[in-house]
N, C-alpha and C. Protein backbone atom coordinates (compact mmCIF):
# COMPACT_ATOMS: atom_id res chain seq x y z
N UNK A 1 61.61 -17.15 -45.26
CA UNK A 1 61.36 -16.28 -46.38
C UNK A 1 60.99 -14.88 -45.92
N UNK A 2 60.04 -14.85 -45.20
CA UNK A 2 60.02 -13.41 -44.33
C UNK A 2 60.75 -12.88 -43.93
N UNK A 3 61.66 -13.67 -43.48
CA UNK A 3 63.39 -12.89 -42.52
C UNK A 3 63.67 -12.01 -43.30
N UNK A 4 63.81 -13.03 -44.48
CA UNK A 4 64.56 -12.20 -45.70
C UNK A 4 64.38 -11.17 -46.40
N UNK A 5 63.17 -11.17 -46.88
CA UNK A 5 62.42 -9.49 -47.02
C UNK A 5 62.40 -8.37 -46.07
N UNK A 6 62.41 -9.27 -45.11
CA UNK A 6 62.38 -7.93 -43.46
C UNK A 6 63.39 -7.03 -44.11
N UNK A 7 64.82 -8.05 -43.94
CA UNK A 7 66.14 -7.81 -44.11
C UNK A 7 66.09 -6.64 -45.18
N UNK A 8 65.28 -7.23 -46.25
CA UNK A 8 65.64 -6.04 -47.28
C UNK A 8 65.17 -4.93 -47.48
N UNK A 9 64.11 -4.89 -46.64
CA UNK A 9 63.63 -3.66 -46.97
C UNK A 9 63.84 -2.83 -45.43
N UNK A 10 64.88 -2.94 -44.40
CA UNK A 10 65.35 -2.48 -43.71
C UNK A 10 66.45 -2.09 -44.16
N UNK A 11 67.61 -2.61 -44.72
CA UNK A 11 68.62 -2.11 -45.96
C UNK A 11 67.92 -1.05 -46.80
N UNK A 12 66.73 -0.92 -47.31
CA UNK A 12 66.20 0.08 -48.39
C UNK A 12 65.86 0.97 -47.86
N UNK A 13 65.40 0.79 -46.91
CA UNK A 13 64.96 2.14 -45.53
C UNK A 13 66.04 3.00 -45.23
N UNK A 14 67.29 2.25 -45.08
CA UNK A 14 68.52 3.16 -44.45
C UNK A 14 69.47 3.77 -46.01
N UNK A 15 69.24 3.25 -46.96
CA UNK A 15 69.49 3.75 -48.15
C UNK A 15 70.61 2.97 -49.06
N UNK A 16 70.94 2.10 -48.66
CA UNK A 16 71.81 0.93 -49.13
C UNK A 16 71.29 -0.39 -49.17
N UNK A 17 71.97 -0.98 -49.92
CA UNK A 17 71.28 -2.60 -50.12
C UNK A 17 72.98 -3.34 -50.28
N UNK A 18 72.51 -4.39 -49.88
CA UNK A 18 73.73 -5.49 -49.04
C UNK A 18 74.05 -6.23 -50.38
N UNK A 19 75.28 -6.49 -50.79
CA UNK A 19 75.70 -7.35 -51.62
C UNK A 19 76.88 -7.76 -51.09
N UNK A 20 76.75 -9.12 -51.72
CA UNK A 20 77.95 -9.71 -51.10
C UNK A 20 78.79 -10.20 -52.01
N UNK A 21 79.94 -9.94 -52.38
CA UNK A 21 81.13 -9.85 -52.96
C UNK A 21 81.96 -10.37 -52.80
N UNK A 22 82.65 -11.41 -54.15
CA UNK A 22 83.47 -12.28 -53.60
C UNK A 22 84.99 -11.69 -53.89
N UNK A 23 85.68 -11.85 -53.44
CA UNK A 23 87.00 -10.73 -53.58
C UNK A 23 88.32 -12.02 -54.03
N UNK A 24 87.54 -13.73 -54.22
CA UNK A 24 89.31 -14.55 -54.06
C UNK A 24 90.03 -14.41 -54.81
N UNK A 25 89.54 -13.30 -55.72
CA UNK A 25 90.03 -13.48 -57.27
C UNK A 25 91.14 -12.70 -57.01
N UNK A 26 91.32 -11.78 -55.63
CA UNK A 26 92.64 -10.34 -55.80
C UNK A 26 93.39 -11.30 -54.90
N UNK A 27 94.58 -11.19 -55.02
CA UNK A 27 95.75 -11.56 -54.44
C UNK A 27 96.68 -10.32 -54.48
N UNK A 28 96.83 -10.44 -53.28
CA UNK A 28 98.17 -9.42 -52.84
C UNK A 28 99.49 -9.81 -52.47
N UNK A 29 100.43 -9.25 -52.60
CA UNK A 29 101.50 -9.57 -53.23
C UNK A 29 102.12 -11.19 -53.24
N UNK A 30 101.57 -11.60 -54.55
CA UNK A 30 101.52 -12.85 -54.51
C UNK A 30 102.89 -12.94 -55.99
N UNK A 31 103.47 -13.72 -55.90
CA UNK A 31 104.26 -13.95 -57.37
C UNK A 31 104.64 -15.24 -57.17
N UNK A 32 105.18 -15.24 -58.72
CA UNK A 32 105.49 -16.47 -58.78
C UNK A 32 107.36 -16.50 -59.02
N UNK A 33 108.01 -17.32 -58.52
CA UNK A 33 109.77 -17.38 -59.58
C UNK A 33 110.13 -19.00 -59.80
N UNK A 34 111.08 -18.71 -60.79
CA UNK A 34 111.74 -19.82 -61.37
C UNK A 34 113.21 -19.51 -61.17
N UNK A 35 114.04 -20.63 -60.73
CA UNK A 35 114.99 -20.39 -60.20
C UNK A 35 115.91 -22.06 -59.95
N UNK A 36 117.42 -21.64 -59.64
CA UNK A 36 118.25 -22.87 -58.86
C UNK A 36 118.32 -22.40 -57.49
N UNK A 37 118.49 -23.56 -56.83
CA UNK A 37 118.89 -23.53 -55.79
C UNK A 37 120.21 -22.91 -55.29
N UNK A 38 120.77 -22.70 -54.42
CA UNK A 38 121.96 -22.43 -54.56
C UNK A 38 123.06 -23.64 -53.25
N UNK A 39 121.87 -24.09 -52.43
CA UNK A 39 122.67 -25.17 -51.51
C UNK A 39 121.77 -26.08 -51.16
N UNK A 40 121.19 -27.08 -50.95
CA UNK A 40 120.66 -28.10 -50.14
C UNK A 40 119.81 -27.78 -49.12
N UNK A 41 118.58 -28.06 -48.95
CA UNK A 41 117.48 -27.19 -47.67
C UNK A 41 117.79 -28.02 -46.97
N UNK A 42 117.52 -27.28 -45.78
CA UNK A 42 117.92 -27.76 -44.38
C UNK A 42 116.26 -27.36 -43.84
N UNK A 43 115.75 -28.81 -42.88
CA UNK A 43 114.69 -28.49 -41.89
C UNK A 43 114.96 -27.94 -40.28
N UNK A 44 114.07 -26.97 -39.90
CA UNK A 44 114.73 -26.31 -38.93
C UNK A 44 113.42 -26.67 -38.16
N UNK A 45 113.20 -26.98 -36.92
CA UNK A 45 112.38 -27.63 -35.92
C UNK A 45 112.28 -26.19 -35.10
N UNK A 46 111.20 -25.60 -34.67
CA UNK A 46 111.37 -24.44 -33.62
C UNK A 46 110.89 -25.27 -32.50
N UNK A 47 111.10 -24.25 -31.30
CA UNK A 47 110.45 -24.48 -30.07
C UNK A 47 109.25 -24.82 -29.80
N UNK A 48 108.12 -25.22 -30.96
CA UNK A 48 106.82 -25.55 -30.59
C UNK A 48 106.72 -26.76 -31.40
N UNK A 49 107.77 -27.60 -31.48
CA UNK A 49 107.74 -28.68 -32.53
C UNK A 49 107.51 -28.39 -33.88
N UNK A 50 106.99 -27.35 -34.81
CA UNK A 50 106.87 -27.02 -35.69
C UNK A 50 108.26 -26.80 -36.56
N UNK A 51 107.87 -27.60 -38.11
CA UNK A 51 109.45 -27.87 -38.87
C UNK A 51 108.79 -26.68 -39.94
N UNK A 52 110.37 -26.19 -40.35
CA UNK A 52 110.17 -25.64 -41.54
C UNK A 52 111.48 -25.46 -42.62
N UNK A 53 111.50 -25.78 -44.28
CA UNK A 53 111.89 -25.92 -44.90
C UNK A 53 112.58 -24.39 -45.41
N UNK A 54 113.93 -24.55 -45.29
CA UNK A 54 114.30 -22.83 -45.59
C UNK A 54 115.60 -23.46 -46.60
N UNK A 55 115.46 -22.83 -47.70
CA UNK A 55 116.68 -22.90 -49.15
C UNK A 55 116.61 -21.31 -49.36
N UNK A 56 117.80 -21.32 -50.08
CA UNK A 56 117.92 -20.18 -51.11
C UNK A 56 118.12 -20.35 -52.44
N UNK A 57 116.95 -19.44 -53.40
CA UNK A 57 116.65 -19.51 -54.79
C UNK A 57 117.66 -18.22 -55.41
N UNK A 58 118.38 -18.33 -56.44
CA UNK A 58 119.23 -17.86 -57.04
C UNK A 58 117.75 -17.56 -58.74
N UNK A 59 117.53 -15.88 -58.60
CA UNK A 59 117.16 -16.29 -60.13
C UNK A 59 117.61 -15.21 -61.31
N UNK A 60 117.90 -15.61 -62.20
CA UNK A 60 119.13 -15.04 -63.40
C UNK A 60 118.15 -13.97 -64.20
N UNK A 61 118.96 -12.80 -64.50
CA UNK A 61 118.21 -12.26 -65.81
C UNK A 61 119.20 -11.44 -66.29
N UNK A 62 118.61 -10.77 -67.25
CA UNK A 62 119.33 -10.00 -68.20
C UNK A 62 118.61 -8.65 -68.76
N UNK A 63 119.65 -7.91 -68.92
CA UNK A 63 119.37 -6.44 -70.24
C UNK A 63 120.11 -6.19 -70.53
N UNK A 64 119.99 -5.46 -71.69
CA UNK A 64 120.82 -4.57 -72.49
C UNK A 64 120.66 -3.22 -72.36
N UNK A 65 121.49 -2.55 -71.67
CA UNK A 65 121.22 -1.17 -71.74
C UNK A 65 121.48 -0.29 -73.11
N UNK A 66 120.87 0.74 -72.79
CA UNK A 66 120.82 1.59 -73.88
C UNK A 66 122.43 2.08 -74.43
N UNK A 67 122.12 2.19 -75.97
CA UNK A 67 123.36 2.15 -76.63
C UNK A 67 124.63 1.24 -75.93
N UNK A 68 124.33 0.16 -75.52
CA UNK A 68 125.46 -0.75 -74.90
C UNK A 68 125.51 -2.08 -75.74
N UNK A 69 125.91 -2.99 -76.35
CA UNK A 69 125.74 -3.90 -77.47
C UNK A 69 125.43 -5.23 -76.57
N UNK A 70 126.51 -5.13 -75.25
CA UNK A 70 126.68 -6.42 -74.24
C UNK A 70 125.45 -6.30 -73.41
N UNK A 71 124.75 -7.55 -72.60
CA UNK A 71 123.73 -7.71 -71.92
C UNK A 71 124.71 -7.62 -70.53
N UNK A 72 124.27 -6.80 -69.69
CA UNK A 72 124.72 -7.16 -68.50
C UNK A 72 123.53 -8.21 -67.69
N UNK A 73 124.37 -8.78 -66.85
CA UNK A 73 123.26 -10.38 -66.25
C UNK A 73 123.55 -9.95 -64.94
N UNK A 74 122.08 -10.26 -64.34
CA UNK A 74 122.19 -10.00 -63.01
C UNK A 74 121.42 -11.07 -61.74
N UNK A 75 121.91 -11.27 -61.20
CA UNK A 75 121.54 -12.69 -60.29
C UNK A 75 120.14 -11.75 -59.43
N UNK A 76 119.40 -12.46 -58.59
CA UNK A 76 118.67 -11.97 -57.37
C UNK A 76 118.40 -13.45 -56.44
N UNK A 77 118.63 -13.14 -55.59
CA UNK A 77 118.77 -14.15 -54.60
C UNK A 77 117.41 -13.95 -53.46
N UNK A 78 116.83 -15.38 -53.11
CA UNK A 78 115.80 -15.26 -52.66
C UNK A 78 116.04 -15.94 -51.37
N UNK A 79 115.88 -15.72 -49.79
CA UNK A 79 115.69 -16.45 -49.13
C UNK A 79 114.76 -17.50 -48.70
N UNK A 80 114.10 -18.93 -49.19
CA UNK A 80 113.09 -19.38 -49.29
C UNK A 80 111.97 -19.93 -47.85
N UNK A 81 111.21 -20.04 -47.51
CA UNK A 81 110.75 -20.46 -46.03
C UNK A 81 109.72 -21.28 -47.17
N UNK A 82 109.65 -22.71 -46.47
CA UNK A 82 108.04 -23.64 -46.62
C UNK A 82 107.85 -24.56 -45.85
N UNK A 83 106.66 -23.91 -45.11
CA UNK A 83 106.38 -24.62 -44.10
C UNK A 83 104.98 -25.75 -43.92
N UNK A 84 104.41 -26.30 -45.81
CA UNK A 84 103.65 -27.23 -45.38
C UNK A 84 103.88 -28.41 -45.38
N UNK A 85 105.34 -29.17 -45.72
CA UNK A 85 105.75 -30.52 -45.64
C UNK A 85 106.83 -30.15 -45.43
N UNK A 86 107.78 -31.09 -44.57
CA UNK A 86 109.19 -30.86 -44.31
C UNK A 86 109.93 -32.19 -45.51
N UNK A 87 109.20 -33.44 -45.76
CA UNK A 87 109.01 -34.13 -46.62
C UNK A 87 109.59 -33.69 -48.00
N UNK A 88 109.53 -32.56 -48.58
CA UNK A 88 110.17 -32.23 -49.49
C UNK A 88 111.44 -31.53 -49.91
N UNK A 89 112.13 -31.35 -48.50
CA UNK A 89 113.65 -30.96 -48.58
C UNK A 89 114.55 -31.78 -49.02
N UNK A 90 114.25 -33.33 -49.15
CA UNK A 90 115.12 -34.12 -49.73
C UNK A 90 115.09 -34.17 -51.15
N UNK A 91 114.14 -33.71 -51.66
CA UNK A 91 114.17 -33.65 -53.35
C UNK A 91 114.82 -31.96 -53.70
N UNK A 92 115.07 -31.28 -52.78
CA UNK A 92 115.17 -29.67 -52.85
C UNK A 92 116.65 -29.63 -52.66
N UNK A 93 117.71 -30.42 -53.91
CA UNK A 93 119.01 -30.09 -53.98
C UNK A 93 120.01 -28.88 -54.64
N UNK A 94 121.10 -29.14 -54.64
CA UNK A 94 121.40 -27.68 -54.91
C UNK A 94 121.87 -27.92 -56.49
N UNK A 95 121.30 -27.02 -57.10
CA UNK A 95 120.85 -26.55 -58.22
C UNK A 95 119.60 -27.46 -59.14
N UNK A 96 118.98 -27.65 -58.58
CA UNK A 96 117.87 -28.17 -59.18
C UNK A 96 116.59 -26.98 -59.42
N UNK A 97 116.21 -27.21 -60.62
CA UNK A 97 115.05 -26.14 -61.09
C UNK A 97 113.97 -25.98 -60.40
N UNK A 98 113.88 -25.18 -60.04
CA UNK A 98 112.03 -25.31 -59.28
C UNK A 98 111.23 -23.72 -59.72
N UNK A 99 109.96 -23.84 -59.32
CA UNK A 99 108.76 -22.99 -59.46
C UNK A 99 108.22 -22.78 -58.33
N UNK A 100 108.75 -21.59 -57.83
CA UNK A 100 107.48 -21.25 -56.38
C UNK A 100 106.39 -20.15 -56.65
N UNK A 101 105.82 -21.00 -55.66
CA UNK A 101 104.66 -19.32 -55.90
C UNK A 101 104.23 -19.16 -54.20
N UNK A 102 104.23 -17.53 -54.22
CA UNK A 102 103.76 -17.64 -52.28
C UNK A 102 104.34 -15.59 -52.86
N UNK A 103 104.48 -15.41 -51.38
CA UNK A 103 104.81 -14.47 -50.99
C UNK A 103 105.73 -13.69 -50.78
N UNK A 104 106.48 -12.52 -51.24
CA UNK A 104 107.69 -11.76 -50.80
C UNK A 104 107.16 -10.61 -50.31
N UNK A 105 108.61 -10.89 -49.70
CA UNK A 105 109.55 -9.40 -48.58
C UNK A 105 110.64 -9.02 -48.33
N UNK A 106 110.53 -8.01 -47.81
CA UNK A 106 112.33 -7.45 -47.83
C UNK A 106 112.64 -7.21 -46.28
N UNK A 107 114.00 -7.36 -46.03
CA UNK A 107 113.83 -6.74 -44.84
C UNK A 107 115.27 -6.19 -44.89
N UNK A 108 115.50 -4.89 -44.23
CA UNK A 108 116.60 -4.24 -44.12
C UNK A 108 116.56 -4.24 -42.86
N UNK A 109 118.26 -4.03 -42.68
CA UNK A 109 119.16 -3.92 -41.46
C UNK A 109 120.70 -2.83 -41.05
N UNK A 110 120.87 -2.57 -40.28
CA UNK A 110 122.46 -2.35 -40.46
C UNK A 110 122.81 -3.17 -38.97
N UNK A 111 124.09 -3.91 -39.65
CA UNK A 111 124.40 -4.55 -39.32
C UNK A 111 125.65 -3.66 -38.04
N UNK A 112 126.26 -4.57 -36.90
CA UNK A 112 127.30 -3.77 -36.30
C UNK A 112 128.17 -3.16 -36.66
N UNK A 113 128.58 -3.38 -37.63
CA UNK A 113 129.56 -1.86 -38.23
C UNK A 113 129.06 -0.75 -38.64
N UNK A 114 127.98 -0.87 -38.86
CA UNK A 114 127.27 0.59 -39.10
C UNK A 114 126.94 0.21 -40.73
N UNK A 115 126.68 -0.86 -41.51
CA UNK A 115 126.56 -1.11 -42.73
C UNK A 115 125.29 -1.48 -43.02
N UNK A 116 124.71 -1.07 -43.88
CA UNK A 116 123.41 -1.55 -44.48
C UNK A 116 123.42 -2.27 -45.42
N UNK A 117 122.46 -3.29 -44.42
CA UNK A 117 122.24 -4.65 -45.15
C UNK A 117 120.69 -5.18 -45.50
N UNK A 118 120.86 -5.74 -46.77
CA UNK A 118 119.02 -6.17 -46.84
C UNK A 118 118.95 -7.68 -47.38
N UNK A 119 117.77 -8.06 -47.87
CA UNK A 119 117.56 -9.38 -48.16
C UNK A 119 115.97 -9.66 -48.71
N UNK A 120 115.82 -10.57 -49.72
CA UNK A 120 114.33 -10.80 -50.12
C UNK A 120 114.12 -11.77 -49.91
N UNK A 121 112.75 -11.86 -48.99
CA UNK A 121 112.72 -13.32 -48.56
C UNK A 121 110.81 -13.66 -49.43
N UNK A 122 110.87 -15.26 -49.46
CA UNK A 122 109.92 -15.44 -50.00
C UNK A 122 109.40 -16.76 -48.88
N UNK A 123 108.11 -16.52 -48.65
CA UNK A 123 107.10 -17.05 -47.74
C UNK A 123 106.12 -18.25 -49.13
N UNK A 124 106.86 -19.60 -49.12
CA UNK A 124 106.43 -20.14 -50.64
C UNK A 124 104.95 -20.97 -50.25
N UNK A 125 103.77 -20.84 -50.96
CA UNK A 125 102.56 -21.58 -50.75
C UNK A 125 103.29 -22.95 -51.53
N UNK A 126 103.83 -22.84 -52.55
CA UNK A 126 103.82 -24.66 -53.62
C UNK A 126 104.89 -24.77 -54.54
N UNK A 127 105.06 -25.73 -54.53
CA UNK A 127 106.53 -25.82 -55.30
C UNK A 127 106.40 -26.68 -56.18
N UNK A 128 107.28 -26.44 -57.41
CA UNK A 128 107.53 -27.21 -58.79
C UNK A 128 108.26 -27.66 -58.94
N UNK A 129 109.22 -28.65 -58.75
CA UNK A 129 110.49 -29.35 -59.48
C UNK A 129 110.30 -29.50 -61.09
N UNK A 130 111.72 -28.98 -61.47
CA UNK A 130 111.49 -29.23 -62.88
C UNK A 130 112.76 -29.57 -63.08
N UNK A 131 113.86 -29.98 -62.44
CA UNK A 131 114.70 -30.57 -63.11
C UNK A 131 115.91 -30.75 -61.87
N UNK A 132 116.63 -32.07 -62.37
CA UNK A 132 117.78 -31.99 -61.60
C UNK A 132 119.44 -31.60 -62.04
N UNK A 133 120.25 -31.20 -60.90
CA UNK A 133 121.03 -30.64 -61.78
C UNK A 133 121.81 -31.59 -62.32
N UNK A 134 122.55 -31.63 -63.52
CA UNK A 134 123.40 -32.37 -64.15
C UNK A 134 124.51 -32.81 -63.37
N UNK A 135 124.57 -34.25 -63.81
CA UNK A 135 125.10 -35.40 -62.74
C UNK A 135 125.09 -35.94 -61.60
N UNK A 136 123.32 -35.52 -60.87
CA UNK A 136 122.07 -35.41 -59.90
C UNK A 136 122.53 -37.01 -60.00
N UNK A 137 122.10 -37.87 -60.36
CA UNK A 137 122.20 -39.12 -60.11
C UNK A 137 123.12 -39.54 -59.82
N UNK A 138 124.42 -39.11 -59.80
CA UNK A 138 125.79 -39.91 -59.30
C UNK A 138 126.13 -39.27 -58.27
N UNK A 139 125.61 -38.02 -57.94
CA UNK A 139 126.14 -37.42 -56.85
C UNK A 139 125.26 -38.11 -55.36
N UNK A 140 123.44 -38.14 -55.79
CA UNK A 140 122.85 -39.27 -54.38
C UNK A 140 123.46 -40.27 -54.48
N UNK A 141 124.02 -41.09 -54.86
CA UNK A 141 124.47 -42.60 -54.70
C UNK A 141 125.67 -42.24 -54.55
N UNK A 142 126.06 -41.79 -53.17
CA UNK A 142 127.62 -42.27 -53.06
C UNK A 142 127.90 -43.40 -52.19
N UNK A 143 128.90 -43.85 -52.36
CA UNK A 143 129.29 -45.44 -51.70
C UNK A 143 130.04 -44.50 -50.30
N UNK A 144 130.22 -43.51 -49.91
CA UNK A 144 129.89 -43.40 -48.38
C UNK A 144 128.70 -43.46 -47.53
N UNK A 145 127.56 -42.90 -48.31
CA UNK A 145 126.48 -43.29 -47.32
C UNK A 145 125.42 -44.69 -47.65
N UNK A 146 126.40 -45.74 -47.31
CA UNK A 146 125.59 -47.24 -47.21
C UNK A 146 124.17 -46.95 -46.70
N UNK A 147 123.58 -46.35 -45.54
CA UNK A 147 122.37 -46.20 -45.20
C UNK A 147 121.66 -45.55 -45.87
N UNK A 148 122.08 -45.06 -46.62
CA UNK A 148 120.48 -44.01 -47.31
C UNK A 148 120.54 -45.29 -48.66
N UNK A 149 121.36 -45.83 -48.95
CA UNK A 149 121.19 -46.94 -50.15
C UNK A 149 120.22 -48.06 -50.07
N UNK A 150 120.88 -48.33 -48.85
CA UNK A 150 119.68 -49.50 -48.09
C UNK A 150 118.43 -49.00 -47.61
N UNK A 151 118.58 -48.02 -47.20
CA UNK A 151 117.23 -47.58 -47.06
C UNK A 151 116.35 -47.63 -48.17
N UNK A 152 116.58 -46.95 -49.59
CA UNK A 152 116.61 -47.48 -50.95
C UNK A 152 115.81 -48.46 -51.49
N UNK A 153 116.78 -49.01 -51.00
CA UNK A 153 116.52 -50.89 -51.48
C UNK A 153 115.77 -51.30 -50.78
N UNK A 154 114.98 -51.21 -49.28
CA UNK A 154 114.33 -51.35 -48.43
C UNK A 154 112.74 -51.02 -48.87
N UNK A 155 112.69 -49.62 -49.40
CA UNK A 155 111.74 -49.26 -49.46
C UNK A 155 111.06 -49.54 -51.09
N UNK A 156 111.95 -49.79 -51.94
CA UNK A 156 111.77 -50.81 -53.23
C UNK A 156 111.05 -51.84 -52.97
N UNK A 157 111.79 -52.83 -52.38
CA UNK A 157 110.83 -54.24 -51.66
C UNK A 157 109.48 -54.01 -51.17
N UNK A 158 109.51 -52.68 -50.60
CA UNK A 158 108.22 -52.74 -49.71
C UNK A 158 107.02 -51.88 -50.76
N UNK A 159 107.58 -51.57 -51.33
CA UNK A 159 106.55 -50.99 -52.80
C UNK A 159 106.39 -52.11 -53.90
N UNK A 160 107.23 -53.17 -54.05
CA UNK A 160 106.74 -54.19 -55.11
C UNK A 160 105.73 -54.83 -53.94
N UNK A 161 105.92 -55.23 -52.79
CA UNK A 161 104.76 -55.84 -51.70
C UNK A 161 103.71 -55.29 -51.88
N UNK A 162 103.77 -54.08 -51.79
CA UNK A 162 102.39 -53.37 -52.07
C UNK A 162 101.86 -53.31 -53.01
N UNK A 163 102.24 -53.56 -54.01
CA UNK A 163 101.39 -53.36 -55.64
C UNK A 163 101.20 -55.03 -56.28
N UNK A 164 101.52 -55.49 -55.24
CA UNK A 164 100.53 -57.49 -55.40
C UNK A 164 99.41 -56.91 -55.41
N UNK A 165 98.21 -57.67 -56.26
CA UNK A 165 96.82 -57.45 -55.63
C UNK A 165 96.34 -58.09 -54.30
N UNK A 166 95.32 -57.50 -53.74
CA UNK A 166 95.07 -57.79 -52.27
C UNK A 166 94.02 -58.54 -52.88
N UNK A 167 93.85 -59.85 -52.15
CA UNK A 167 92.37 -61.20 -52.04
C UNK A 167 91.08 -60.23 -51.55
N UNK A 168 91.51 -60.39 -49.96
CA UNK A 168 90.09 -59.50 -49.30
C UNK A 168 90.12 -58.06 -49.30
N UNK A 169 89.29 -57.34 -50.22
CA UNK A 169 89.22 -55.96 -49.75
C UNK A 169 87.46 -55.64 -49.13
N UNK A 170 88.06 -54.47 -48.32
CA UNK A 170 86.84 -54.47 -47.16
C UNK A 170 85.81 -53.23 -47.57
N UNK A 171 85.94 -53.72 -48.82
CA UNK A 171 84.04 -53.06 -49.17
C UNK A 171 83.75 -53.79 -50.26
């Protein structure tokens, strides 16, 4: 308790007093998009064993310009990086709805011909599935890949096993 008064009235001596301020509330450049996919994520393994989940988000909008009656529509394309489960690239097909939220950037280039080139990439904290694309279910089940079926059916069995009730539990 003494420390603490020391403290403060050494702060009052020098002409300021200490507050401490919580700041989690500001986020910098943080957003959120809604969007399709445009192909199937692929996990990419670097040189330190570390995986990471990279798609590209396609997201749509529209205006009407002035005195113009037609909406012109305009795509923006996102390069996606997520790197806290690699686990979720198999639900991350192409055109399925999702919700990210995380971080963007741009990065420009010119490329060897002398052309300038750019790109927006988004650094995603969490993701939303909200839908699959139409005829999503007939397209995973194809009768070429027997192994991912059985695998399937494998892991069915082993989830009705698990949801028997257990006799001994250990508490």
């Amino acid at each position: 308790m003494r420390l603490l008064s020391k403290k403060k009235e050494r702060s009052a001596a020098c002409g300021f007093e200490t507050k401490k301020i919580n700041y989690s509330f500001l986020k910098f450049n943080v957003m959120e998009i809604v969007g399709r996919l445009t192909a199937d994520a692929r996990v990419n393994t670097l040189k330190d064993e570390r995986k990471v989940v990279n798609f590209s988000v396609a997201v749509n909008d529209s205006y009407k310009p002035k005195g113009n009656e037609q909406p012109v529509k305009v795509a923006n394309y996102f390069n996606c990086s997520y790197w806290i489960n690699p686990g979720i690239a198999e639900h991350l097909t192409k055109g399925s709805l999702v919700e990210l939220y995380g971080r963007m950037s741009a990065n420009a280039w010119t490329n060897a011909e002398g052309e300038a080139k750019a790109s927006l990439n988004f650094h995603v904290n969490s993701i939303k599935l909200h839908g699959k694309p139409k005829g999503a279910d007939n397209r995973n089940e194809t009768p070429s890949d027997p192994a991912k079926s059985k695998a399937k059916k494998k892991a069915s069995v082993n989830a009705d096993a698990i949801s028997k009730p257990i006799e001994d539990l250990p508490f």
